[in-house]
PDB file of N, CA and C in Angstrom:
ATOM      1  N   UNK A   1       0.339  38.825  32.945  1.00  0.00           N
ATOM      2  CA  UNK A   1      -0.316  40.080  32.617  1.00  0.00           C
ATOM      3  C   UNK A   1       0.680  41.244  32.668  1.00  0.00           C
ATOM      4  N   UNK A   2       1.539  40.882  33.782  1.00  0.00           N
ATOM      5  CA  UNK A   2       2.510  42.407  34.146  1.00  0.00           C
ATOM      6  C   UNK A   2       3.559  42.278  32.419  1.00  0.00           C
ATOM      7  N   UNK A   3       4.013  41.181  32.509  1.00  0.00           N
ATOM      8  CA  UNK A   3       4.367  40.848  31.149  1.00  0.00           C
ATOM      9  C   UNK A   3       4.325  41.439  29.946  1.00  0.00           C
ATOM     10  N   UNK A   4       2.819  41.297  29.973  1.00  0.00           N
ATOM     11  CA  UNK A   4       2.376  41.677  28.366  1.00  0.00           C
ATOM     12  C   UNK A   4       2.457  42.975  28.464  1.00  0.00           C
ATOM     13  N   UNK A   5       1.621  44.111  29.989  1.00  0.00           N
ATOM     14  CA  UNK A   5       1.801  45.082  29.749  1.00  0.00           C
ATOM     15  C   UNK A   5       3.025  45.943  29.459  1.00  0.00           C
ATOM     16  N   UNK A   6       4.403  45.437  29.647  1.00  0.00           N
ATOM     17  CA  UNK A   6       5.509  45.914  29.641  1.00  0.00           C
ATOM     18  C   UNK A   6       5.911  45.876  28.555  1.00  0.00           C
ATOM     19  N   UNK A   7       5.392  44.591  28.056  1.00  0.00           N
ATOM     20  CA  UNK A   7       5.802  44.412  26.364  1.00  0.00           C
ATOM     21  C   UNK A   7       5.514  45.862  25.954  1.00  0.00           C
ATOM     22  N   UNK A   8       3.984  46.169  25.445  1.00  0.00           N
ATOM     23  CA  UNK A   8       3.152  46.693  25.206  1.00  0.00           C
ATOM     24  C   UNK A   8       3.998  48.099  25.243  1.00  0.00           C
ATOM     25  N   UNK A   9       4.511  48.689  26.567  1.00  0.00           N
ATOM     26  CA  UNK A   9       4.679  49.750  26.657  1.00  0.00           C
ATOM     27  C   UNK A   9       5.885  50.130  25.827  1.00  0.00           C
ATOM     28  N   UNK A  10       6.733  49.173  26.084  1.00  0.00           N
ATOM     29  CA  UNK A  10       8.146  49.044  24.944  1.00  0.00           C
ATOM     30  C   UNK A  10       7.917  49.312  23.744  1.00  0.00           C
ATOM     31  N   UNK A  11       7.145  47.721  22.986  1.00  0.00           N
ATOM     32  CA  UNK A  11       7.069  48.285  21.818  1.00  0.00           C
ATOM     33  C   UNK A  11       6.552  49.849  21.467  1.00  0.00           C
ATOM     34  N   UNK A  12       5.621  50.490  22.154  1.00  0.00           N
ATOM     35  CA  UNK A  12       4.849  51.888  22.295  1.00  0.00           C
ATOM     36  C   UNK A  12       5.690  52.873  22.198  1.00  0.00           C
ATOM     37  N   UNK A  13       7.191  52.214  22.947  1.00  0.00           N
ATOM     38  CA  UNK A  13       8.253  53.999  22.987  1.00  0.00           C
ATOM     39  C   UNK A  13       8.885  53.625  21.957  1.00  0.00           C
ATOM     40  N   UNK A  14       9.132  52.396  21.367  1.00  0.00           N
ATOM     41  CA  UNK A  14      10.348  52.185  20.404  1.00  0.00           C
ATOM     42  C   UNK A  14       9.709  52.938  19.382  1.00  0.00           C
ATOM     43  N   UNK A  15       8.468  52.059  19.123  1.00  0.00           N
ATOM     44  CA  UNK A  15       7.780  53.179  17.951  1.00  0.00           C
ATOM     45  C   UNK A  15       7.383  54.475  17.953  1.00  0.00           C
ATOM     46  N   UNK A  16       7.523  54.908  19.019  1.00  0.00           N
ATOM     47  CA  UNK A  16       7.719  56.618  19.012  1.00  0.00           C
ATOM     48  C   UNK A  16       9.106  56.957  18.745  1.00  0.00           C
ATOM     49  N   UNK A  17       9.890  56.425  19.392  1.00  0.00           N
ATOM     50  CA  UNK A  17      11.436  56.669  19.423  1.00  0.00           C
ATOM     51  C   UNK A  17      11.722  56.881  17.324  1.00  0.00           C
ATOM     52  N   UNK A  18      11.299  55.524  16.803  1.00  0.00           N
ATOM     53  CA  UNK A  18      11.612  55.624  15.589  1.00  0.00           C
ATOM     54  C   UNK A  18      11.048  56.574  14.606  1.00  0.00           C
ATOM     55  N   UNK A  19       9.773  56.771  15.055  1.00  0.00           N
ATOM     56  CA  UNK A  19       9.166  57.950  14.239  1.00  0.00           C
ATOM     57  C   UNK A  19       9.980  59.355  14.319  1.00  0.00           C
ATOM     58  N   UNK A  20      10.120  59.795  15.660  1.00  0.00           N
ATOM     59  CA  UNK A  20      10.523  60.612  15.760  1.00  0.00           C
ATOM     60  C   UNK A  20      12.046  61.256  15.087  1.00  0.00           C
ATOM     61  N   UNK A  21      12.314  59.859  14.840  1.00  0.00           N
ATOM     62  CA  UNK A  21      13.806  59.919  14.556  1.00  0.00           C
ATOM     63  C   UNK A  21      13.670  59.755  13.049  1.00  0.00           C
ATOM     64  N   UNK A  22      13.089  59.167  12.435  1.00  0.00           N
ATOM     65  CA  UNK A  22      12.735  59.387  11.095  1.00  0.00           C
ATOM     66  C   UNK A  22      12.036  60.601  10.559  1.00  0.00           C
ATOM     67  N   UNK A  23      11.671  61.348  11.085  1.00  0.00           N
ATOM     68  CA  UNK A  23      10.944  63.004  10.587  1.00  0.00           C
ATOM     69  C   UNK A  23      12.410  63.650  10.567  1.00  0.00           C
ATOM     70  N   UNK A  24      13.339  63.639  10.536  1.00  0.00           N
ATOM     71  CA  UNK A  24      14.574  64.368  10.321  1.00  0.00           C
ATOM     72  C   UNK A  24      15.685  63.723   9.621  1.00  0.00           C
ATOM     73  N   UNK A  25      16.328  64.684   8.878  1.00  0.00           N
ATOM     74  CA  UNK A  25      17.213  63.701   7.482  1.00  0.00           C
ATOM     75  C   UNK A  25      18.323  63.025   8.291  1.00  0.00           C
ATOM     76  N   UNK A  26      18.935  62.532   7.233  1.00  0.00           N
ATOM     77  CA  UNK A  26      19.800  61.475   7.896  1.00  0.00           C
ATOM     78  C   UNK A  26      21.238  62.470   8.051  1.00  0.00           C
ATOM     79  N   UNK A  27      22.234  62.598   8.826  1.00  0.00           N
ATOM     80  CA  UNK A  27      23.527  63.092   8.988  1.00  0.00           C
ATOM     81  C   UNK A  27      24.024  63.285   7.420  1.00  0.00           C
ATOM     82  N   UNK A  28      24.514  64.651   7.012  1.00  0.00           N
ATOM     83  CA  UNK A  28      25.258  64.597   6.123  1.00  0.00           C
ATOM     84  C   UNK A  28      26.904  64.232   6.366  1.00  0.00           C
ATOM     85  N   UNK A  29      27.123  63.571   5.877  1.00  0.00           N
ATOM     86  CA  UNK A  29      28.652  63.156   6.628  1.00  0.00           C
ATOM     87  C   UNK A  29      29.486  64.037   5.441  1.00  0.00           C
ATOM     88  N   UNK A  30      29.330  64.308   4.626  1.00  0.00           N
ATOM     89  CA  UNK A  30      30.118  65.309   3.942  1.00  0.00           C
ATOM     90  C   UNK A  30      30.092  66.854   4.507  1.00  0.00           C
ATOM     91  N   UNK A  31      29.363  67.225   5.541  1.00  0.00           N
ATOM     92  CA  UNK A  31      29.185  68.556   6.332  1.00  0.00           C
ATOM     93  C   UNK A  31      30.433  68.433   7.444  1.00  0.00           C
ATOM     94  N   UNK A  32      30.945  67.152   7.882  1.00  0.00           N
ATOM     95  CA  UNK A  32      31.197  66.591   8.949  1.00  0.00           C
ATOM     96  C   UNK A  32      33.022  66.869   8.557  1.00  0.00           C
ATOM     97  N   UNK A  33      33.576  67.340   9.608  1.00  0.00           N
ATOM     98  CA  UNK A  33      34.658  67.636   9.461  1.00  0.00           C
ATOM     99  C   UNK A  33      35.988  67.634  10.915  1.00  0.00           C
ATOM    100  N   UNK A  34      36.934  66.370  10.338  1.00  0.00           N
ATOM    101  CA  UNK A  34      38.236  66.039  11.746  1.00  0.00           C
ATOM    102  C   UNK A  34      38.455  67.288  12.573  1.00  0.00           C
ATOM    103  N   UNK A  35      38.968  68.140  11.992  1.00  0.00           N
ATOM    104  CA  UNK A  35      39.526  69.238  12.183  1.00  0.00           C
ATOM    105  C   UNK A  35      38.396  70.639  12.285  1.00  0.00           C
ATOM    106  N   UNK A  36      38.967  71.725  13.510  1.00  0.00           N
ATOM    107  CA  UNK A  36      38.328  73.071  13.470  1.00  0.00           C
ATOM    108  C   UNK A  36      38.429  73.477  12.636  1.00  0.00           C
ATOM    109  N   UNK A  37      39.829  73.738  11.900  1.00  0.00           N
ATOM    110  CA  UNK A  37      40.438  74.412  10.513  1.00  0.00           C
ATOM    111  C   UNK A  37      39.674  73.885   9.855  1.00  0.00           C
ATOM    112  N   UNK A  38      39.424  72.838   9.237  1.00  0.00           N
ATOM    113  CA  UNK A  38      38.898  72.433   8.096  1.00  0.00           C
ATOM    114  C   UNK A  38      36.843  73.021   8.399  1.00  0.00           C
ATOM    115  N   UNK A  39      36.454  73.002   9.610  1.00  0.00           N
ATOM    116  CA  UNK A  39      35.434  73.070   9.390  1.00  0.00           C
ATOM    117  C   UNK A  39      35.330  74.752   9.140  1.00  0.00           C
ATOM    118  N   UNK A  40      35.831  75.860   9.838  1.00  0.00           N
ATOM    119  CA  UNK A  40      35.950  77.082   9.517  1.00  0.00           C
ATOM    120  C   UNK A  40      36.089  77.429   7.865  1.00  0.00           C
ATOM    121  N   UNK A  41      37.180  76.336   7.652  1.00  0.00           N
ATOM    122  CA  UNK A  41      37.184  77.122   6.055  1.00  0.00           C
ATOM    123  C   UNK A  41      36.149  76.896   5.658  1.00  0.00           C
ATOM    124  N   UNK A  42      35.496  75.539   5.975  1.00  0.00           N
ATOM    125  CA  UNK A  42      33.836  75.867   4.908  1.00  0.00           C
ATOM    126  C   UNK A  42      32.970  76.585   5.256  1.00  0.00           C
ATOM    127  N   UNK A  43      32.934  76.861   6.343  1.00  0.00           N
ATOM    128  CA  UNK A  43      32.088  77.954   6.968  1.00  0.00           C
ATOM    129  C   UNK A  43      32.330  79.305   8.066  1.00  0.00           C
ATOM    130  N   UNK A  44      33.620  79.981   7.229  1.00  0.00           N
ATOM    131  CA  UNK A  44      34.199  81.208   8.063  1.00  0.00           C
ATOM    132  C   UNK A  44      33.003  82.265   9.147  1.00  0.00           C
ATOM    133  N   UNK A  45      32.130  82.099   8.550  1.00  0.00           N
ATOM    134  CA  UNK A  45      31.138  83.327   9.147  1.00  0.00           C
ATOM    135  C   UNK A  45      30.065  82.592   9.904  1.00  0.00           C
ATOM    136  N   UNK A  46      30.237  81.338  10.664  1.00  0.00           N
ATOM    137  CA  UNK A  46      28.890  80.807  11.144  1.00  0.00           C
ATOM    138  C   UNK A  46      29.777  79.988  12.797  1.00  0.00           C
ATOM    139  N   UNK A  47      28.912  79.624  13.628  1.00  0.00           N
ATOM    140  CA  UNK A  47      29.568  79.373  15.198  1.00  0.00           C
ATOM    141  C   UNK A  47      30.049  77.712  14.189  1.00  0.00           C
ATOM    142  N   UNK A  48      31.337  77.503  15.220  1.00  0.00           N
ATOM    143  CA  UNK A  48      31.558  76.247  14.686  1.00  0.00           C
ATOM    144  C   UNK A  48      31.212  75.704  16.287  1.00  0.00           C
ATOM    145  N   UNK A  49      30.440  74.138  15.791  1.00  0.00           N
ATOM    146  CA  UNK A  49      29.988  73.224  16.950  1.00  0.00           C
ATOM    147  C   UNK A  49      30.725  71.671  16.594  1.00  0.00           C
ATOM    148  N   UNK A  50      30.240  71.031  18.158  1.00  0.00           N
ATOM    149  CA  UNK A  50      30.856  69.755  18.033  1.00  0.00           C
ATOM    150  C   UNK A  50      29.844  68.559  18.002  1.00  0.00           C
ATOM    151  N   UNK A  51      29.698  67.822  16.593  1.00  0.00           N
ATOM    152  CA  UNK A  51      28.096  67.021  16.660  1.00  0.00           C
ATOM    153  C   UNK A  51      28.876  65.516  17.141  1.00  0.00           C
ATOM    154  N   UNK A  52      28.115  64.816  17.789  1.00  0.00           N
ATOM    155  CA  UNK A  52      27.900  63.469  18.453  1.00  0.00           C
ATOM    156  C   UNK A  52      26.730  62.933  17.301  1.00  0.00           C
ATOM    157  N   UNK A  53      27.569  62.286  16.365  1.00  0.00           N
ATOM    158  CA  UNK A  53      26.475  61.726  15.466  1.00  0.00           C
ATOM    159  C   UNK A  53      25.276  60.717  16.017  1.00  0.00           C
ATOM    160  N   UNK A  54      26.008  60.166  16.602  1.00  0.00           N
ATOM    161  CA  UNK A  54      25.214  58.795  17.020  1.00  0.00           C
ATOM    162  C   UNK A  54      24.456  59.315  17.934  1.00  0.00           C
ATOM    163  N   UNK A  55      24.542  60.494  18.988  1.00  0.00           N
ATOM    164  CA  UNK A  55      22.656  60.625  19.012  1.00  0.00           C
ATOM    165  C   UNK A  55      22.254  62.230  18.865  1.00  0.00           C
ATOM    166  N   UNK A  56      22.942  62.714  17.561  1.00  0.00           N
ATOM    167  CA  UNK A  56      23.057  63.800  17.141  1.00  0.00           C
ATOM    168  C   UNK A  56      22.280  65.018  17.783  1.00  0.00           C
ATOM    169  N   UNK A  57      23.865  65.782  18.355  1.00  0.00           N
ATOM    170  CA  UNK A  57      23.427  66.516  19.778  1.00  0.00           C
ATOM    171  C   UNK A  57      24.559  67.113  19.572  1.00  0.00           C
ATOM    172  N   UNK A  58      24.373  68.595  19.236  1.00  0.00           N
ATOM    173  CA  UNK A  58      26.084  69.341  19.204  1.00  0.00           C
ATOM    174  C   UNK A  58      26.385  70.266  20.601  1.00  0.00           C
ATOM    175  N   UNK A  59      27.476  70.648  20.820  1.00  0.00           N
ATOM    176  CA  UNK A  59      27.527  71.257  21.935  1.00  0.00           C
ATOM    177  C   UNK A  59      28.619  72.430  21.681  1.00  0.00           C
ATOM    178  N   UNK A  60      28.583  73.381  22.252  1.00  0.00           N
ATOM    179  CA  UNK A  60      29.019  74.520  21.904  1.00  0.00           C
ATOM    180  C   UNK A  60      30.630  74.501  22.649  1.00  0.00           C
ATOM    181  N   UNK A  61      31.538  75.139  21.954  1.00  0.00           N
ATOM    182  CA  UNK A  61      32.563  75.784  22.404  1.00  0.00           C
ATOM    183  C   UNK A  61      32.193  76.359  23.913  1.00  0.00           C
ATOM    184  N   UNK A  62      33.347  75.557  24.922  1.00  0.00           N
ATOM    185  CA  UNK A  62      33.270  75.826  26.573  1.00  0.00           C
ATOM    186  C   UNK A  62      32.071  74.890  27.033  1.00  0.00           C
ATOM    187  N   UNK A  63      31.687  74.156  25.764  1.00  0.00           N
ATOM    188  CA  UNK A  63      30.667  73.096  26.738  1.00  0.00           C
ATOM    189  C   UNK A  63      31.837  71.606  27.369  1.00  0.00           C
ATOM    190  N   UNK A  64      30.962  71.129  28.481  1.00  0.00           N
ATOM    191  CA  UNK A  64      32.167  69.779  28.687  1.00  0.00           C
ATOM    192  C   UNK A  64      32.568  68.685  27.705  1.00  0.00           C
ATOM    193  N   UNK A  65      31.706  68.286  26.995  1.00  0.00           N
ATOM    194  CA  UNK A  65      31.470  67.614  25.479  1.00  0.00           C
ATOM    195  C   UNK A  65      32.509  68.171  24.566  1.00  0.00           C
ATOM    196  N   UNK A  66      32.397  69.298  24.409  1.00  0.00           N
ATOM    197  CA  UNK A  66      33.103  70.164  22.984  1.00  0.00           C
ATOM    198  C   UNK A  66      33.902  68.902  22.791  1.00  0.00           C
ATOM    199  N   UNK A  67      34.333  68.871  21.287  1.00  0.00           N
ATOM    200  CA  UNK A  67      35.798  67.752  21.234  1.00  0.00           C
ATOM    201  C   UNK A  67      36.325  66.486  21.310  1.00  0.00           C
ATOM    202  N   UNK A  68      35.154  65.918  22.833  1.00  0.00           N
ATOM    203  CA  UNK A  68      35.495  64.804  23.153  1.00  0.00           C
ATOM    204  C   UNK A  68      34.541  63.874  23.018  1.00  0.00           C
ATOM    205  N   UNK A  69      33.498  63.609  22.279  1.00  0.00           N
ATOM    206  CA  UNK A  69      32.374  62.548  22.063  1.00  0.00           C
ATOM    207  C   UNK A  69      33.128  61.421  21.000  1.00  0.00           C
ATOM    208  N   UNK A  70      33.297  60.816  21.549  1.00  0.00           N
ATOM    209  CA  UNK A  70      33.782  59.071  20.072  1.00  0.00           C
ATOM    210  C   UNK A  70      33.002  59.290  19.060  1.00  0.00           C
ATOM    211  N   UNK A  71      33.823  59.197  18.321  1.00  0.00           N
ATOM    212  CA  UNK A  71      32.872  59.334  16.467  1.00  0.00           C
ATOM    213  C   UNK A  71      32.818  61.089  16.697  1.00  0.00           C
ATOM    214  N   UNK A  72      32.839  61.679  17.257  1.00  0.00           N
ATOM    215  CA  UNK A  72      32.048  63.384  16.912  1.00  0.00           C
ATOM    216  C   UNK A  72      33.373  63.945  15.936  1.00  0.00           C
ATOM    217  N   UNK A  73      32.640  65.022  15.146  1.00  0.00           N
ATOM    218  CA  UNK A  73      33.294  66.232  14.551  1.00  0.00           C
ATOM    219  C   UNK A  73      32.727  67.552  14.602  1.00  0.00           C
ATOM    220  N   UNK A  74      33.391  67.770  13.715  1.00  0.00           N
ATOM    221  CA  UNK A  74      32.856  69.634  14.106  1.00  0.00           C
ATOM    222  C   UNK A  74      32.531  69.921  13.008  1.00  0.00           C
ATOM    223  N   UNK A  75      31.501  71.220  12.978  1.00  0.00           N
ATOM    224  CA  UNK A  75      30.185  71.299  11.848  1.00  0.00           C
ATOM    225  C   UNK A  75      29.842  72.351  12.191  1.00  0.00           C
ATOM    226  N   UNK A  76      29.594  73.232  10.724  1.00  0.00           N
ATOM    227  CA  UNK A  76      29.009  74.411  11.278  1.00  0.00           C
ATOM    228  C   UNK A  76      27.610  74.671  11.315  1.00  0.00           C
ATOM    229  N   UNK A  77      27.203  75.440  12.815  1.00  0.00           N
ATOM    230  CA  UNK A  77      25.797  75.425  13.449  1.00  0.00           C
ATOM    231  C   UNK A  77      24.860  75.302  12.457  1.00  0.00           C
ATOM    232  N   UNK A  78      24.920  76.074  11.546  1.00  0.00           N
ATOM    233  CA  UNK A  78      23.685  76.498  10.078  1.00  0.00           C
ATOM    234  C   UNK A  78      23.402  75.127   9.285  1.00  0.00           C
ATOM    235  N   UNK A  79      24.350  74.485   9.314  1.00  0.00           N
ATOM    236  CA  UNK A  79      24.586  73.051   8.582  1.00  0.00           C
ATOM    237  C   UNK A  79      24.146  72.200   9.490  1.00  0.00           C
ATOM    238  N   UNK A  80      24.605  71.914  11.266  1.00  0.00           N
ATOM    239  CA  UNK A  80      23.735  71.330  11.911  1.00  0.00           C
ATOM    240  C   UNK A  80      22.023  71.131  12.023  1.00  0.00           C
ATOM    241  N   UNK A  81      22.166  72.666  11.939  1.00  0.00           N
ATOM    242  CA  UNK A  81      20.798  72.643  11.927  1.00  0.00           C
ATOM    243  C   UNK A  81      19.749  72.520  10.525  1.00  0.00           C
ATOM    244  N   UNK A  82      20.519  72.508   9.385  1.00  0.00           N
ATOM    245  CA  UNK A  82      19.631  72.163   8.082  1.00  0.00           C
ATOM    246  C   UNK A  82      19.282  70.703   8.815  1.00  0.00           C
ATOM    247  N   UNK A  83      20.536  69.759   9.298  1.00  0.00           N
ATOM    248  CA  UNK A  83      20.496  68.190   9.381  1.00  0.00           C
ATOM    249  C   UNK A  83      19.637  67.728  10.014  1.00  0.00           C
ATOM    250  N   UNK A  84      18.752  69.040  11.061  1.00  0.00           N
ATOM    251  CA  UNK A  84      17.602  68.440  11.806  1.00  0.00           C
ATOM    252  C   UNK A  84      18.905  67.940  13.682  1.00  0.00           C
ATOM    253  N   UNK A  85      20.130  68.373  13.692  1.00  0.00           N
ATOM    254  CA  UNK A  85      20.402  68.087  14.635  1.00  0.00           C
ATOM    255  C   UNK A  85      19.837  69.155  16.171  1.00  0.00           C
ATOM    256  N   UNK A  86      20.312  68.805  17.349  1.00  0.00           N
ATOM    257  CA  UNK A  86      19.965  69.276  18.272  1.00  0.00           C
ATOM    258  C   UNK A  86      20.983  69.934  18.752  1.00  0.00           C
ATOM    259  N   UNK A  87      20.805  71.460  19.456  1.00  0.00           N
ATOM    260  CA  UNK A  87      22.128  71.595  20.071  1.00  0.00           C
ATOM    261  C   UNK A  87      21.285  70.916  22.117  1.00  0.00           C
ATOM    262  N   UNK A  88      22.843  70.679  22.692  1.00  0.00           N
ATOM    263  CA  UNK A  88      22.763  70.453  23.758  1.00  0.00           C
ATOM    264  C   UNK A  88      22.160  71.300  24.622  1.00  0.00           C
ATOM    265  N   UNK A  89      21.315  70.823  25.316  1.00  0.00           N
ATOM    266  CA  UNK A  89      20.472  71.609  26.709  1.00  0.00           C
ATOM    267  C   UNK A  89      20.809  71.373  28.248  1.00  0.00           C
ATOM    268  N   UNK A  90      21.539  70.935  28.162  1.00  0.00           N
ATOM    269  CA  UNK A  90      21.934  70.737  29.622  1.00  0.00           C
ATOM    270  C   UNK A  90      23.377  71.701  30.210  1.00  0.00           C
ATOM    271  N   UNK A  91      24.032  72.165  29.086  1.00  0.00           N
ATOM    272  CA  UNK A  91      25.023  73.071  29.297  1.00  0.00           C
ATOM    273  C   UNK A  91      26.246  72.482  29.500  1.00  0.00           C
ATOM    274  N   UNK A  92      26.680  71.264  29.332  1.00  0.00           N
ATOM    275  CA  UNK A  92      27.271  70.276  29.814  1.00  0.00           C
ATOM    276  C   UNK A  92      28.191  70.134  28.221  1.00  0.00           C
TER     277      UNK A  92
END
């Protein structure tokens, strides 16, 4: 019984997990840019951030993240946020 209910609850978050994650577009990887320079020139007048694609979550300049997430680049905020990404809440 404890079993099934655990099943139960799993499948319950996965399928929230996926919905949720499907109501927002997929990463533009052409927004997505190695370099600060390169991301400034496309977007001189907007904050430049650092997105963590894989669980798309940007974090601001002086956050501990900035720079260093595997796979991340830098993107500007206005463009993050068309993508449906998140900025970071923990300040970290």
């Amino acid at each position: 019984m404890r079993k099934t209910v655990a099943f139960l609850i799993l499948a319950v978050a996965m399928l929230f997990a996926a919905t949720v994650r499907a109501d927002r577009p997929p990463t533009d990887k052409t927004l997505l840019f190695p370099t600060a320079t390169a991301a400034k020139n496309h977007c001189p007048n907007d904050t430049l951030v650092w997105l963590n694609p894989k669980n798309r979550v940007y974090y601001f300049n002086g956050q501990q993240k900035f720079g260093k997430t595997k796979g991340g680049a830098f993107v500007c905020k206005q463009d993050a946020d068309k993508m449906g990404e998140k900025a970071n809440r923990s300040g970290h």
